[in-house]
C-alpha atoms as a PDB file:
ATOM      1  CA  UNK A   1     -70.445   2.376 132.109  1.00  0.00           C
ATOM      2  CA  UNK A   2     -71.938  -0.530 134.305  1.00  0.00           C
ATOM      3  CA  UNK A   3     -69.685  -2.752 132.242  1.00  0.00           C
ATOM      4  CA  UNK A   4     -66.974  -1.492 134.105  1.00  0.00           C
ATOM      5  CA  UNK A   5     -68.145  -1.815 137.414  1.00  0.00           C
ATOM      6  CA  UNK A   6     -70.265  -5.198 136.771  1.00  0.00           C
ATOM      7  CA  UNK A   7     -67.256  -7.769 138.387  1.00  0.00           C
ATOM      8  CA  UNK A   8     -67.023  -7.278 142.383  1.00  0.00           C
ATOM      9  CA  UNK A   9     -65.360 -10.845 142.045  1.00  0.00           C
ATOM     10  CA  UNK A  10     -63.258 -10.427 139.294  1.00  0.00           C
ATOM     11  CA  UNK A  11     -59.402 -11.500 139.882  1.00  0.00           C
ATOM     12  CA  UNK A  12     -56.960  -9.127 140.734  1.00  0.00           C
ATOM     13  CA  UNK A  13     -56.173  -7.278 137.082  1.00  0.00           C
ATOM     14  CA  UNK A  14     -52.769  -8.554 135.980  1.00  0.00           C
ATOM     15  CA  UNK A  15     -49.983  -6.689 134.346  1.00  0.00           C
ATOM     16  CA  UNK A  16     -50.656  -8.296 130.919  1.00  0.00           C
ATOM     17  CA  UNK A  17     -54.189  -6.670 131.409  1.00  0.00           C
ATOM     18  CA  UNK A  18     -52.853  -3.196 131.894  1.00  0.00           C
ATOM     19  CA  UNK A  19     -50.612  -4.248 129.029  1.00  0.00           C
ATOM     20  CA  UNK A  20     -53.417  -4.796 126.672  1.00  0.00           C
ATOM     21  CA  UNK A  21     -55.028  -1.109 128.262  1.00  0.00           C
ATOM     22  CA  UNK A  22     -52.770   0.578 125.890  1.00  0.00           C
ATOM     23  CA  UNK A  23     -53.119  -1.430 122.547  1.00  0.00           C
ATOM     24  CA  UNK A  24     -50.143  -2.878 121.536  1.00  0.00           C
ATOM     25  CA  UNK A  25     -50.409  -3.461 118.367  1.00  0.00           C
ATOM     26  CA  UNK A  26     -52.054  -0.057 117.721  1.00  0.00           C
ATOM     27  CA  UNK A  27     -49.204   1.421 119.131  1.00  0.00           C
ATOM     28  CA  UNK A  28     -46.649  -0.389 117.050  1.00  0.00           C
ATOM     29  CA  UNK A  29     -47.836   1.154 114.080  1.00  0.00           C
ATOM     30  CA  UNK A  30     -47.952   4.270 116.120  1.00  0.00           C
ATOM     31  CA  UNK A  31     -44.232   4.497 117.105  1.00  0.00           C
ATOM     32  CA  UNK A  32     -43.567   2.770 113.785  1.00  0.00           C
ATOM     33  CA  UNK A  33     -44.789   5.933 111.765  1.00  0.00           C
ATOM     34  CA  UNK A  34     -43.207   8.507 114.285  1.00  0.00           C
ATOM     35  CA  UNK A  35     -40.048   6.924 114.100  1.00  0.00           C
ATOM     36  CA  UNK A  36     -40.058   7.457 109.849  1.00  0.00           C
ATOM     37  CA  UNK A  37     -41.241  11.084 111.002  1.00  0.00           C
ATOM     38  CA  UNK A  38     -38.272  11.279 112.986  1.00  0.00           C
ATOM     39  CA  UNK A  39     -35.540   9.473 110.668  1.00  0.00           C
ATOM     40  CA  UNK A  40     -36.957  11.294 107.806  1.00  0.00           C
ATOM     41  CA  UNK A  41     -36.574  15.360 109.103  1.00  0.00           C
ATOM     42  CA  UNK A  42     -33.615  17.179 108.062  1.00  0.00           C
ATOM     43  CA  UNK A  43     -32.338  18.243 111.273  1.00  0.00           C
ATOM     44  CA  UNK A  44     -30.913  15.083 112.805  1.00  0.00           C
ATOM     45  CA  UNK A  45     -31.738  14.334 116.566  1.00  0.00           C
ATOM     46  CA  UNK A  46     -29.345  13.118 119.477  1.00  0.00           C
ATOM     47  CA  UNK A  47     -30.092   9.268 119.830  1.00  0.00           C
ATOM     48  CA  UNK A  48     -31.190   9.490 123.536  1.00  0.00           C
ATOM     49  CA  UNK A  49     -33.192  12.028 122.723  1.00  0.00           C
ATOM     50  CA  UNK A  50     -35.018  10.746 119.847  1.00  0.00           C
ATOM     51  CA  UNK A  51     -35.695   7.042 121.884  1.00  0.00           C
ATOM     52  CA  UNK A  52     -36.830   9.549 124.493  1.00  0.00           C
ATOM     53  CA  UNK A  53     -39.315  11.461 121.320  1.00  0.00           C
ATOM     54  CA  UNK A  54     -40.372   7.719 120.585  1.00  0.00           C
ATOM     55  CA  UNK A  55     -41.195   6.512 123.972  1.00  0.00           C
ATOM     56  CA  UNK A  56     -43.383  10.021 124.951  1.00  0.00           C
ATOM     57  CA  UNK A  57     -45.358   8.975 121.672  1.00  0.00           C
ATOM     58  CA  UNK A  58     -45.561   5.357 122.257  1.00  0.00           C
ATOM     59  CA  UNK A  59     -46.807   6.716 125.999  1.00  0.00           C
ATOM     60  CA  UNK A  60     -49.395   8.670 124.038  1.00  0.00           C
ATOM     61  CA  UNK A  61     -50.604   6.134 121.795  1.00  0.00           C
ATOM     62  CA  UNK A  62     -50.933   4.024 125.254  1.00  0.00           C
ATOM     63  CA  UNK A  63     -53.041   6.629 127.326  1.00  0.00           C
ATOM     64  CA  UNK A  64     -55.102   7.456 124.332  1.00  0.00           C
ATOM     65  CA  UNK A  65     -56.296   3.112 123.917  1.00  0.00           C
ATOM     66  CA  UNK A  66     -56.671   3.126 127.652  1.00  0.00           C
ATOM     67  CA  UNK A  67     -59.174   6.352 127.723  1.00  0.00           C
ATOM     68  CA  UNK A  68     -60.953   4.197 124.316  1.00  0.00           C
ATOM     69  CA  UNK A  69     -61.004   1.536 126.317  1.00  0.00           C
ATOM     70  CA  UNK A  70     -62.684   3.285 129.729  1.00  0.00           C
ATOM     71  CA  UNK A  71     -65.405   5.326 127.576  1.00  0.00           C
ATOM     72  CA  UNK A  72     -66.157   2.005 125.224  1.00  0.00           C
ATOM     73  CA  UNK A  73     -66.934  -0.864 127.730  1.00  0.00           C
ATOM     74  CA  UNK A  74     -70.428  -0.622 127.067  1.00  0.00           C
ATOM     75  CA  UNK A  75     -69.960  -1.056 123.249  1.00  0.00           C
ATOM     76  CA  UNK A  76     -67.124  -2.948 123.811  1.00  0.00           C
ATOM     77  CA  UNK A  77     -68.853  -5.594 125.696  1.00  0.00           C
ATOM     78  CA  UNK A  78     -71.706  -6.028 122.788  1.00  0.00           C
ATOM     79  CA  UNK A  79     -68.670  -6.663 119.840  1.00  0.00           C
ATOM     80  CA  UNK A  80     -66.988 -10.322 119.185  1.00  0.00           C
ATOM     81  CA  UNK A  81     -63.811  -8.451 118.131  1.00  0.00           C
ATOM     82  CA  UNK A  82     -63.650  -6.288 121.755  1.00  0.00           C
ATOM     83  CA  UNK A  83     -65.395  -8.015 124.060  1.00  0.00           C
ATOM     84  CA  UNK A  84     -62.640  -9.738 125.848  1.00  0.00           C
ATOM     85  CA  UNK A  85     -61.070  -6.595 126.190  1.00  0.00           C
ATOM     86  CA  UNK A  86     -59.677  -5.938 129.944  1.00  0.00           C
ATOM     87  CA  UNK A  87     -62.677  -3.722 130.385  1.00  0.00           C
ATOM     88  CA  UNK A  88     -65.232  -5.325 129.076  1.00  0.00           C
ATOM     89  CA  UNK A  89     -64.178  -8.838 130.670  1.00  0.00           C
ATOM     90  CA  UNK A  90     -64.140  -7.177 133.925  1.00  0.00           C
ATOM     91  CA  UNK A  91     -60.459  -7.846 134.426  1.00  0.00           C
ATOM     92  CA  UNK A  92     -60.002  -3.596 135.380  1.00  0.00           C
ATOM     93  CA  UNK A  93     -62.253  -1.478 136.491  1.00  0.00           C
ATOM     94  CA  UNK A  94     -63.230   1.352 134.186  1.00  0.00           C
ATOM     95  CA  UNK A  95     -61.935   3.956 137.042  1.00  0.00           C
ATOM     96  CA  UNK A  96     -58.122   2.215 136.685  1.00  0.00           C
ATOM     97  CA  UNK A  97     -58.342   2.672 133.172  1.00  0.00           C
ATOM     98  CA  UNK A  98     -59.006   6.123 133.073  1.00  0.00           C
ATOM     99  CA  UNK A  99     -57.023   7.233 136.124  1.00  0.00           C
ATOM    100  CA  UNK A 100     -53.658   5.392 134.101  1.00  0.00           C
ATOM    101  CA  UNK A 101     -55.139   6.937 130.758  1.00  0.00           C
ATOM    102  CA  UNK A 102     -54.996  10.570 132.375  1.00  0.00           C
ATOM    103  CA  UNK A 103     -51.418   9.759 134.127  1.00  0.00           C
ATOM    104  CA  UNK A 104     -49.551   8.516 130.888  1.00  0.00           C
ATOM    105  CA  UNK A 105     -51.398  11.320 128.835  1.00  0.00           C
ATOM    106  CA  UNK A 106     -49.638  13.910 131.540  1.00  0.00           C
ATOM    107  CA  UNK A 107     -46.347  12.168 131.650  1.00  0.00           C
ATOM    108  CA  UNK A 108     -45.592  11.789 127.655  1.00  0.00           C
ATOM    109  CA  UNK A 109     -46.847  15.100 127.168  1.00  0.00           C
ATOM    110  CA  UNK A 110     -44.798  17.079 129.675  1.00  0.00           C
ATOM    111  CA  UNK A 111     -41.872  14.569 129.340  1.00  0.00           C
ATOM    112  CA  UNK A 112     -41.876  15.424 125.383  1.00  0.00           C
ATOM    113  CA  UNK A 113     -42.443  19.156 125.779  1.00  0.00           C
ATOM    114  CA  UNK A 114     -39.108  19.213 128.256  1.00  0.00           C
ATOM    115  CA  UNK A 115     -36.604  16.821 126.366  1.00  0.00           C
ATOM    116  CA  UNK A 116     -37.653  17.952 123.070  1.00  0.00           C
ATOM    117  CA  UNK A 117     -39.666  20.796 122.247  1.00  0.00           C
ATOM    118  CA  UNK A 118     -43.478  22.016 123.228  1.00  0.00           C
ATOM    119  CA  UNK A 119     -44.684  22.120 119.382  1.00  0.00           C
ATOM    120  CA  UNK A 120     -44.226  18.369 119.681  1.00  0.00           C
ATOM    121  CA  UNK A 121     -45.520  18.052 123.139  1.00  0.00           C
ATOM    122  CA  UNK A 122     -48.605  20.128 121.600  1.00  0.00           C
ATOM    123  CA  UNK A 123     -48.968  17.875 118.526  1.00  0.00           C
ATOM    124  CA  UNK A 124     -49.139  15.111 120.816  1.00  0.00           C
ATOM    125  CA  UNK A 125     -51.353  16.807 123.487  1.00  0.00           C
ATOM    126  CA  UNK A 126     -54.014  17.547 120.448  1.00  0.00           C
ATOM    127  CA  UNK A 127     -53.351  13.418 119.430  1.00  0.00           C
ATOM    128  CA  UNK A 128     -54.696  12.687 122.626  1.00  0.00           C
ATOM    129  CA  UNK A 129     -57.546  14.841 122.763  1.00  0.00           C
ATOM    130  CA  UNK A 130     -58.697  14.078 119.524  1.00  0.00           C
ATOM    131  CA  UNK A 131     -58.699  10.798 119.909  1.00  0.00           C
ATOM    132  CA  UNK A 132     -59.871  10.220 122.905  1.00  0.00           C
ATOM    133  CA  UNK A 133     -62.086  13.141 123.323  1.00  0.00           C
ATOM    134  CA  UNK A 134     -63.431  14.500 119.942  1.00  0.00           C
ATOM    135  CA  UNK A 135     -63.277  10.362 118.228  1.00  0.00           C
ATOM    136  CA  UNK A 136     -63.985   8.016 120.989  1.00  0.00           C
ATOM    137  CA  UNK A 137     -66.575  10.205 122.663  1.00  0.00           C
ATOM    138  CA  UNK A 138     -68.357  12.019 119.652  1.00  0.00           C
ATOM    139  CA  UNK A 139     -67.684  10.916 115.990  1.00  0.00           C
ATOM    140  CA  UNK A 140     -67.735   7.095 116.710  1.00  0.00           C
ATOM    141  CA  UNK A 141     -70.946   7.082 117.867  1.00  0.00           C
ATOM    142  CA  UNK A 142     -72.449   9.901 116.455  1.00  0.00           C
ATOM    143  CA  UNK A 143     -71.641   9.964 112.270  1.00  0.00           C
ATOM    144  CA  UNK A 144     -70.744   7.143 109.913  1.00  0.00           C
ATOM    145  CA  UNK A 145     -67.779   9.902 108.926  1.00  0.00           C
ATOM    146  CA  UNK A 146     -66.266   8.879 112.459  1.00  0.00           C
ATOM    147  CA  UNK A 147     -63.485   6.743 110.428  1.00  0.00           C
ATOM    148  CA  UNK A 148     -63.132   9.344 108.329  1.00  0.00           C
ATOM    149  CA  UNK A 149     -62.348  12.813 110.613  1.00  0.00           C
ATOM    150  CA  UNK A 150     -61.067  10.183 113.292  1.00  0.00           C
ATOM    151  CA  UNK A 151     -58.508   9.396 111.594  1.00  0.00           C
ATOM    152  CA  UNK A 152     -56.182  12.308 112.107  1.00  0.00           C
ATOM    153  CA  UNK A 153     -55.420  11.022 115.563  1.00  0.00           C
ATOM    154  CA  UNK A 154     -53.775   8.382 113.671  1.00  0.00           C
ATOM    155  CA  UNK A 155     -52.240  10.233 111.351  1.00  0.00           C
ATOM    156  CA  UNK A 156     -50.322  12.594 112.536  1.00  0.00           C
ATOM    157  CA  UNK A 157     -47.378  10.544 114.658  1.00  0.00           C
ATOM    158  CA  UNK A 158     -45.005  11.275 111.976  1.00  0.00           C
ATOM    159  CA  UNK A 159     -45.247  15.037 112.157  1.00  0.00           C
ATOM    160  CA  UNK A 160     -45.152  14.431 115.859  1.00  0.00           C
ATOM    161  CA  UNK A 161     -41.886  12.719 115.285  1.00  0.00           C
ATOM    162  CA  UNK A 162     -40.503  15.125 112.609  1.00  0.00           C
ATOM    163  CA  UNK A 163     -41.520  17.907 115.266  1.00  0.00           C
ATOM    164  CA  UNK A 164     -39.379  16.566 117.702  1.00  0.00           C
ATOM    165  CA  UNK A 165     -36.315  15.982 115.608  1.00  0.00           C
ATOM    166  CA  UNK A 166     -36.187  19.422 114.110  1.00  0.00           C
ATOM    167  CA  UNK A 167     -39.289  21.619 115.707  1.00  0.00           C
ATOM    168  CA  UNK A 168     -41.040  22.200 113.040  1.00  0.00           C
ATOM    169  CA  UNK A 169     -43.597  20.542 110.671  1.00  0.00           C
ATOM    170  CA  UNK A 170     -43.278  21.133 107.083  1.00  0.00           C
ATOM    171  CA  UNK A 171     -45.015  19.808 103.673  1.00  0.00           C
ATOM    172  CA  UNK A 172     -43.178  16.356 103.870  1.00  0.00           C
ATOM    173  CA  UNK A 173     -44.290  15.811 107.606  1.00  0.00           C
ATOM    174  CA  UNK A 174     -47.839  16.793 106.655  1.00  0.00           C
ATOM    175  CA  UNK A 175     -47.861  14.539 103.369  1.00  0.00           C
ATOM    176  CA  UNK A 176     -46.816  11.743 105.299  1.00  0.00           C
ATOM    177  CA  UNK A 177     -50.014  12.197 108.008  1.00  0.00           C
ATOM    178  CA  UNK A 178     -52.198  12.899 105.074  1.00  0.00           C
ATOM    179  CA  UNK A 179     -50.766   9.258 103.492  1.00  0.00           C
ATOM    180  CA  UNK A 180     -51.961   7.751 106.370  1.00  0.00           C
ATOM    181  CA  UNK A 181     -55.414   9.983 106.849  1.00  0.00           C
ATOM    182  CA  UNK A 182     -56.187   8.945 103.070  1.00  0.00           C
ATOM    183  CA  UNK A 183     -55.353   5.001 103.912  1.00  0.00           C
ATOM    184  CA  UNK A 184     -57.452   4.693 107.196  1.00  0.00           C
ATOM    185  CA  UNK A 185     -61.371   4.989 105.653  1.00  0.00           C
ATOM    186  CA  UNK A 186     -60.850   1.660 102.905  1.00  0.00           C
ATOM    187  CA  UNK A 187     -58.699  -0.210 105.384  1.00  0.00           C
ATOM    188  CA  UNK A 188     -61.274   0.075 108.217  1.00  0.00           C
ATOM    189  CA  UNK A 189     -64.191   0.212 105.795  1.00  0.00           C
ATOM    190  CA  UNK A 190     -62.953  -3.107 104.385  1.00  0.00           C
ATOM    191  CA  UNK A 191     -62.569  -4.300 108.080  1.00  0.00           C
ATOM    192  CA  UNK A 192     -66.001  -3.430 108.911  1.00  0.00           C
ATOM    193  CA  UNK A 193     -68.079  -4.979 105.634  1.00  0.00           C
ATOM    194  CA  UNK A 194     -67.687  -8.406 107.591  1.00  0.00           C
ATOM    195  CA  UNK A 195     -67.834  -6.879 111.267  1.00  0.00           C
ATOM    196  CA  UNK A 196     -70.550  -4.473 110.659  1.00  0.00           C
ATOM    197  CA  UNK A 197     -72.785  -6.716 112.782  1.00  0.00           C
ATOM    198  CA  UNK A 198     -70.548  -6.304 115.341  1.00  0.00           C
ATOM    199  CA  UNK A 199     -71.199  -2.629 115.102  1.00  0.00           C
ATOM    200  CA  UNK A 200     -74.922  -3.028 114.704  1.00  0.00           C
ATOM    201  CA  UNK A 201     -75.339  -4.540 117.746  1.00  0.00           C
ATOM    202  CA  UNK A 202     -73.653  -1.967 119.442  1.00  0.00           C
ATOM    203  CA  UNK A 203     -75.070   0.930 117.598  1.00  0.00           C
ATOM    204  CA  UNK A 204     -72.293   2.619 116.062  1.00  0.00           C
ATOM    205  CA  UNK A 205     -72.692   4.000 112.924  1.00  0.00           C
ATOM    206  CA  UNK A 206     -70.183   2.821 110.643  1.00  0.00           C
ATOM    207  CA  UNK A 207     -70.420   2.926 106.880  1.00  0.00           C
ATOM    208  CA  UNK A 208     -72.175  -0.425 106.228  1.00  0.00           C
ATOM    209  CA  UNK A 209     -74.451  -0.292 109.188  1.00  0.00           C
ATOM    210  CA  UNK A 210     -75.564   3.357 108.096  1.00  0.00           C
ATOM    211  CA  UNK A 211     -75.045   3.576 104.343  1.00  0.00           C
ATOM    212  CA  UNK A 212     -75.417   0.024 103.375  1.00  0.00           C
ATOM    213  CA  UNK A 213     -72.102  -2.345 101.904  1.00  0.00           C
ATOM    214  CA  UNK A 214     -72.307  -1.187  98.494  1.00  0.00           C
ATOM    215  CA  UNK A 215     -72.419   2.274  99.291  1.00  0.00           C
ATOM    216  CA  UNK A 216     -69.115   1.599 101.345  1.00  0.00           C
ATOM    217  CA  UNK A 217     -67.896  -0.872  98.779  1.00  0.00           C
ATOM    218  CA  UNK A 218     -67.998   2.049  96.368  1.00  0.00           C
ATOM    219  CA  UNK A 219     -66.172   4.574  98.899  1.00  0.00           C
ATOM    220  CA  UNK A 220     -63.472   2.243  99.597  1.00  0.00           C
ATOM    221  CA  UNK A 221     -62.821   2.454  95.736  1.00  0.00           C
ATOM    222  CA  UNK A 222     -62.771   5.777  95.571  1.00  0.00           C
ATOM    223  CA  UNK A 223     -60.621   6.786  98.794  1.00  0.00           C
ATOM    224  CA  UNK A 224     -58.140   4.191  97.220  1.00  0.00           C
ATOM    225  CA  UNK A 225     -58.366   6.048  93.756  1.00  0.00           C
ATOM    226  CA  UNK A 226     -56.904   9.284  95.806  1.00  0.00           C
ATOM    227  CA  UNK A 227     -54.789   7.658  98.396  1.00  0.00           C
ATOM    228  CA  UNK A 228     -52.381   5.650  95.620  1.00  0.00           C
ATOM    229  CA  UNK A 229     -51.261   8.963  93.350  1.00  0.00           C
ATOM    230  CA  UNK A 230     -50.902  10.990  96.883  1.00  0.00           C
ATOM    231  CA  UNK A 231     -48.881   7.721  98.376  1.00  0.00           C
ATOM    232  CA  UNK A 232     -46.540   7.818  95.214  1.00  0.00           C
ATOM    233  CA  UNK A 233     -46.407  11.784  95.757  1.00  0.00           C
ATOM    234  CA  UNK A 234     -43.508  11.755  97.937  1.00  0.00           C
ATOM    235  CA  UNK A 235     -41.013  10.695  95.586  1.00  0.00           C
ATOM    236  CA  UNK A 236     -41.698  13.831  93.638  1.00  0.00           C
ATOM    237  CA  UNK A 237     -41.125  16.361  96.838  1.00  0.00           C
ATOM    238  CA  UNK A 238     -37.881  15.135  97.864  1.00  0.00           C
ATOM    239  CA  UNK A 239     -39.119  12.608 100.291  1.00  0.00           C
ATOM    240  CA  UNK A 240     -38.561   9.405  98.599  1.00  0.00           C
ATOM    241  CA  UNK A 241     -36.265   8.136  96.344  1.00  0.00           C
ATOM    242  CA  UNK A 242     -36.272   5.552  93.481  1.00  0.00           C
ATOM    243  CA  UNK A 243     -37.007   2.641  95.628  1.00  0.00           C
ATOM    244  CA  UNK A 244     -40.320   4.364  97.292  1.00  0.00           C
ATOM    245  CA  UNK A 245     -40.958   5.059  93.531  1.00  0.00           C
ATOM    246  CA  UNK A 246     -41.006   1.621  92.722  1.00  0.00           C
ATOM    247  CA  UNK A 247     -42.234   0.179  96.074  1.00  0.00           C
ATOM    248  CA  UNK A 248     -45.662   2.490  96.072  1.00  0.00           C
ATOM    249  CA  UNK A 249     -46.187   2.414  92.427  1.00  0.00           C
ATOM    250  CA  UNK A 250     -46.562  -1.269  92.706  1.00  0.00           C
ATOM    251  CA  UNK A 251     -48.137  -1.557  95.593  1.00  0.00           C
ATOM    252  CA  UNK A 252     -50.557   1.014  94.787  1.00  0.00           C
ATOM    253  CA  UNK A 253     -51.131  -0.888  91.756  1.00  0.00           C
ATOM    254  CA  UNK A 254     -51.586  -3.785  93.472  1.00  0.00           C
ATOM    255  CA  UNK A 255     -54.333  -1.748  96.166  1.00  0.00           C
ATOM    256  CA  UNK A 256     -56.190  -0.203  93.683  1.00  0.00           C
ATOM    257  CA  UNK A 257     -56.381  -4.246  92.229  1.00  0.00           C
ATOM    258  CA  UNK A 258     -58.106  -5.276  95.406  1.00  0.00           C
ATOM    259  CA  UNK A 259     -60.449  -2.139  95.610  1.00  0.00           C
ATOM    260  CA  UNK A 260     -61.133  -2.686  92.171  1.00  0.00           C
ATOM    261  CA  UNK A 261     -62.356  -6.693  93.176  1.00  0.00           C
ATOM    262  CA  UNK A 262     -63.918  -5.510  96.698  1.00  0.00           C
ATOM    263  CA  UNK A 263     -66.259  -2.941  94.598  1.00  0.00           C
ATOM    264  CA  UNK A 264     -67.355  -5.764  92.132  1.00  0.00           C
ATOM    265  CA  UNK A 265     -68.315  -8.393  95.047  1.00  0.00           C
ATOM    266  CA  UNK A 266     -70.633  -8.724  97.296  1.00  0.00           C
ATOM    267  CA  UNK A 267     -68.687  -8.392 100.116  1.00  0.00           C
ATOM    268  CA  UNK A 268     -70.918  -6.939 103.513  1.00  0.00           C
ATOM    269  CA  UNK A 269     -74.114  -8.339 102.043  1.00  0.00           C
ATOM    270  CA  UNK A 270     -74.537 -11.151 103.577  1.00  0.00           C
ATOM    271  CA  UNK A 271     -74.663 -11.741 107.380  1.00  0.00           C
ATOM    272  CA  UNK A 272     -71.869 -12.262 109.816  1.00  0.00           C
ATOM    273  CA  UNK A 273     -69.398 -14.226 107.752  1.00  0.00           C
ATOM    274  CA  UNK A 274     -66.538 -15.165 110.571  1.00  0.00           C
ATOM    275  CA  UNK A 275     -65.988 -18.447 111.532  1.00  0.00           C
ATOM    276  CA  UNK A 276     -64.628 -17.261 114.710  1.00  0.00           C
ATOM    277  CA  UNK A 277     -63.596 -13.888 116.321  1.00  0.00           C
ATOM    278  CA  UNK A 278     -60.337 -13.633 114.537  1.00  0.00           C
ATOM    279  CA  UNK A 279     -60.224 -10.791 111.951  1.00  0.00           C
ATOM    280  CA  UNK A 280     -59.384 -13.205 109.113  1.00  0.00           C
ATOM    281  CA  UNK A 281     -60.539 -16.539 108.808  1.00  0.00           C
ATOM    282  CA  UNK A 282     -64.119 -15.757 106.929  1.00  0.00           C
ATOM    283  CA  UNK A 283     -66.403 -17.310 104.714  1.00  0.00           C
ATOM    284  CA  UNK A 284     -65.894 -17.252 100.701  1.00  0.00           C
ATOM    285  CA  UNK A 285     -68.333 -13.943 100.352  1.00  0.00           C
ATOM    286  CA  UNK A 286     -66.390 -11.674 102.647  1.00  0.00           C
ATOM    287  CA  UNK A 287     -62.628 -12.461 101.303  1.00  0.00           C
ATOM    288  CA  UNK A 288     -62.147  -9.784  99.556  1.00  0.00           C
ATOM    289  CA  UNK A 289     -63.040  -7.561 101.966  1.00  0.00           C
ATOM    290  CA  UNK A 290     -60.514  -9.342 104.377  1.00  0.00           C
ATOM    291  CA  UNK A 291     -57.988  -9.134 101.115  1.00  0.00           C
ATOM    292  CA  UNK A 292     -58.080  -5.546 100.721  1.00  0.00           C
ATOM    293  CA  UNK A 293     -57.904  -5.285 105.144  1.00  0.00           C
ATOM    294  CA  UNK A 294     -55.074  -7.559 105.700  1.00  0.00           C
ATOM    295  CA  UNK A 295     -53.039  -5.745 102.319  1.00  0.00           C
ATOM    296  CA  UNK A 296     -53.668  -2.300 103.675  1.00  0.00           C
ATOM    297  CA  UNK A 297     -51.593  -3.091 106.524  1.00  0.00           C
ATOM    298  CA  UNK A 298     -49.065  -4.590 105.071  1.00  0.00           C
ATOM    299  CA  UNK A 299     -48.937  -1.839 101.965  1.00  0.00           C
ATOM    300  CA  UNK A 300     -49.056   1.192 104.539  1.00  0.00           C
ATOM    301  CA  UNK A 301     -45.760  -0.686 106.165  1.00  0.00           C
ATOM    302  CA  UNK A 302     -43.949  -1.010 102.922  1.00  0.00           C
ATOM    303  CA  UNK A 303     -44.405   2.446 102.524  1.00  0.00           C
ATOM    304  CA  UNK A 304     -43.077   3.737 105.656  1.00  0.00           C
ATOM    305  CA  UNK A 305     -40.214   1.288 105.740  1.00  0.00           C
ATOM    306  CA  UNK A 306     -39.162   2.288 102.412  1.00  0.00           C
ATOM    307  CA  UNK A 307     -38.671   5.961 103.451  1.00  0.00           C
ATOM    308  CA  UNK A 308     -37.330   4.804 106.585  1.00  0.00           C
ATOM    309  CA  UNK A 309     -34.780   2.231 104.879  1.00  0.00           C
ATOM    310  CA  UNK A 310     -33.537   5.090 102.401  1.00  0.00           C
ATOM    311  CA  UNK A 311     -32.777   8.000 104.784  1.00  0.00           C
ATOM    312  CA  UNK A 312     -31.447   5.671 107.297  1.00  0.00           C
ATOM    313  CA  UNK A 313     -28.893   4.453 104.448  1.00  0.00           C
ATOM    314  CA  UNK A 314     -28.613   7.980 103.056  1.00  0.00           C
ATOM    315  CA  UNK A 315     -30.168   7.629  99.406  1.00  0.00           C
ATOM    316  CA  UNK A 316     -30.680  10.818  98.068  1.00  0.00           C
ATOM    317  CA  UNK A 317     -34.001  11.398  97.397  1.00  0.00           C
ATOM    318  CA  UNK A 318     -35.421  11.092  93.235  1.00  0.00           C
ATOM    319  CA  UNK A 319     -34.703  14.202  91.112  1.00  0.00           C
ATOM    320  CA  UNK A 320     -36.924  14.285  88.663  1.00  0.00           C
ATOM    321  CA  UNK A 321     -36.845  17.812  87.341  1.00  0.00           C
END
């Protein structure tokens, strides 16, 4: 951890650079998802309560980046895409970060357990853990699978939120966190076929570093060939209705499509192909690896705001049978 301690002269960390601490943009998705969890159970929450469900899981998501972002300065440091984290950069010292990682871990966790109920606050409690605990400190550097079992911590914020609303967690919660545990390997895969220097450098063993980028070329297509029929699967439980029919049958069409190209390229072969440290702007070898990335995101969105769009409208879900 001398990463964290290596700036005696640093500025005085700035509020922005707490502000990054908790990962923003990971944690839109985050409350994003939680909030269809929420919308989407039966029993229907008060609205104080349910901002109050959101912002305990938002909280989470927050403590859970800032304990990442403590344990992985050293890593963090080594990596174009992280190393101007507020870590890393010396801007706060590793003890802040984990001090205000353990605080906001406390505080969303008892806050959600008294407002709501404690099978939420435990859900969240194990999101926390896991991720920062069993992911950030084992499986990441440890097993090129760390994507893989790792990516339950992101999954489950919609049974979190579906807990909250109605204290339990039944099969459409759990479909919706395994939606999201089925997307996370190819979009992060894809991600790391032109990054996986990044991770080289740093020694963590992700699939391209480990298994080579056509043995993770080939795994993307198949964890894409089980995540579209299991996406399209809740308009067949009473989830979704006829637009999330439509909306993941194309998209999934459209994923599979990409997968499909990603598989046939050469994608991850060649060195480093960024032109800078953004996440998209690559060479010609690498695009459809950033193809499949950037459409991931935006296909795992459509998804969730479909269901979110047709229960806050009050569609009835597709009867098929």
């Amino acid at each position: 951890m001398a990463m964290a301690t290596a700036h005696p002269t640093a500025a005085p960390a700035r509020w922005q650079d707490f502000l990054q601490l908790l990962k923003p943009r990971v944690m839109s998705l985050v409350i994003f998802t939680a909030l269809t969890g929420l919308v989407c159970a039966p029993a229907k929450v008060n609205p104080i309560l349910g901002a109050v469900a959101i912002l305990c899981i938002a909280v989470g998501a927050g403590a859970s980046g800032a304990l990442n972002m403590w344990f992985d300065a050293d890593i963090d440091a080594k990596m174009r895409r992280t190393r101007a984290r507020p870590v890393p950069a010396g801007k706060v010292q590793g003890a802040d970060a984990l001090a205000m990682g353990i605080v906001l871990s406390l505080f969303s966790v008892m806050l959600m357990g008294m407002a709501l109920n404690w099978l939420a606050a435990a859900l969240l409690a194990f999101t926390i853990l896991f991720y920062a605990v069993v992911y950030t400190m084992w499986l990441k550097r440890w097993t090129a699978q760390n994507i893989v079992i790792g990516g339950l911590a992101g999954a489950l914020p919609p049974v979190i939120g579906w807990a909250a609303a109605s204290g339990d967690a039944p099969l459409n919660a759990w479909l919706m966190c395994a939606i999201i545990f089925m997307w996370t390997p190819p979009h992060f895969w894809a991600l790391s076929l032109y990054t996986s220097e990044d991770y080289a450098k740093a020694g963590v063993p992700m699939m391209p570093v480990v298994k080579g980028a056509a043995s993770t070329r080939r795994q993307i297509l198949i964890y894409s060939l089980l995540l579209v029929p299991l996406a399209v699967a809740p308009a067949f439980t009473g989830l979704g209705g006829l637009a999330y029919l439509a909306v993941s049958g194309i998209g999934g069409a459209v994923f599979l499509l990409l997968a499909l190209r990603l598989a046939r390229s050469r994608a991850g072969d060649a060195a480093d192909p960024r032109n800078d440290d953004g996440l998209y702007d690559v060479l010609a070898g690498a695009r459809d690896a950033r193809n499949l990335f950037a459409f991931s995101i935006l296909y795992l969105t459509l998804l969730f705001a479909t269901l979110l769009g047709e229960h806050l409208a009050g569609f009835a879900p597709l009867e098929l049978f």
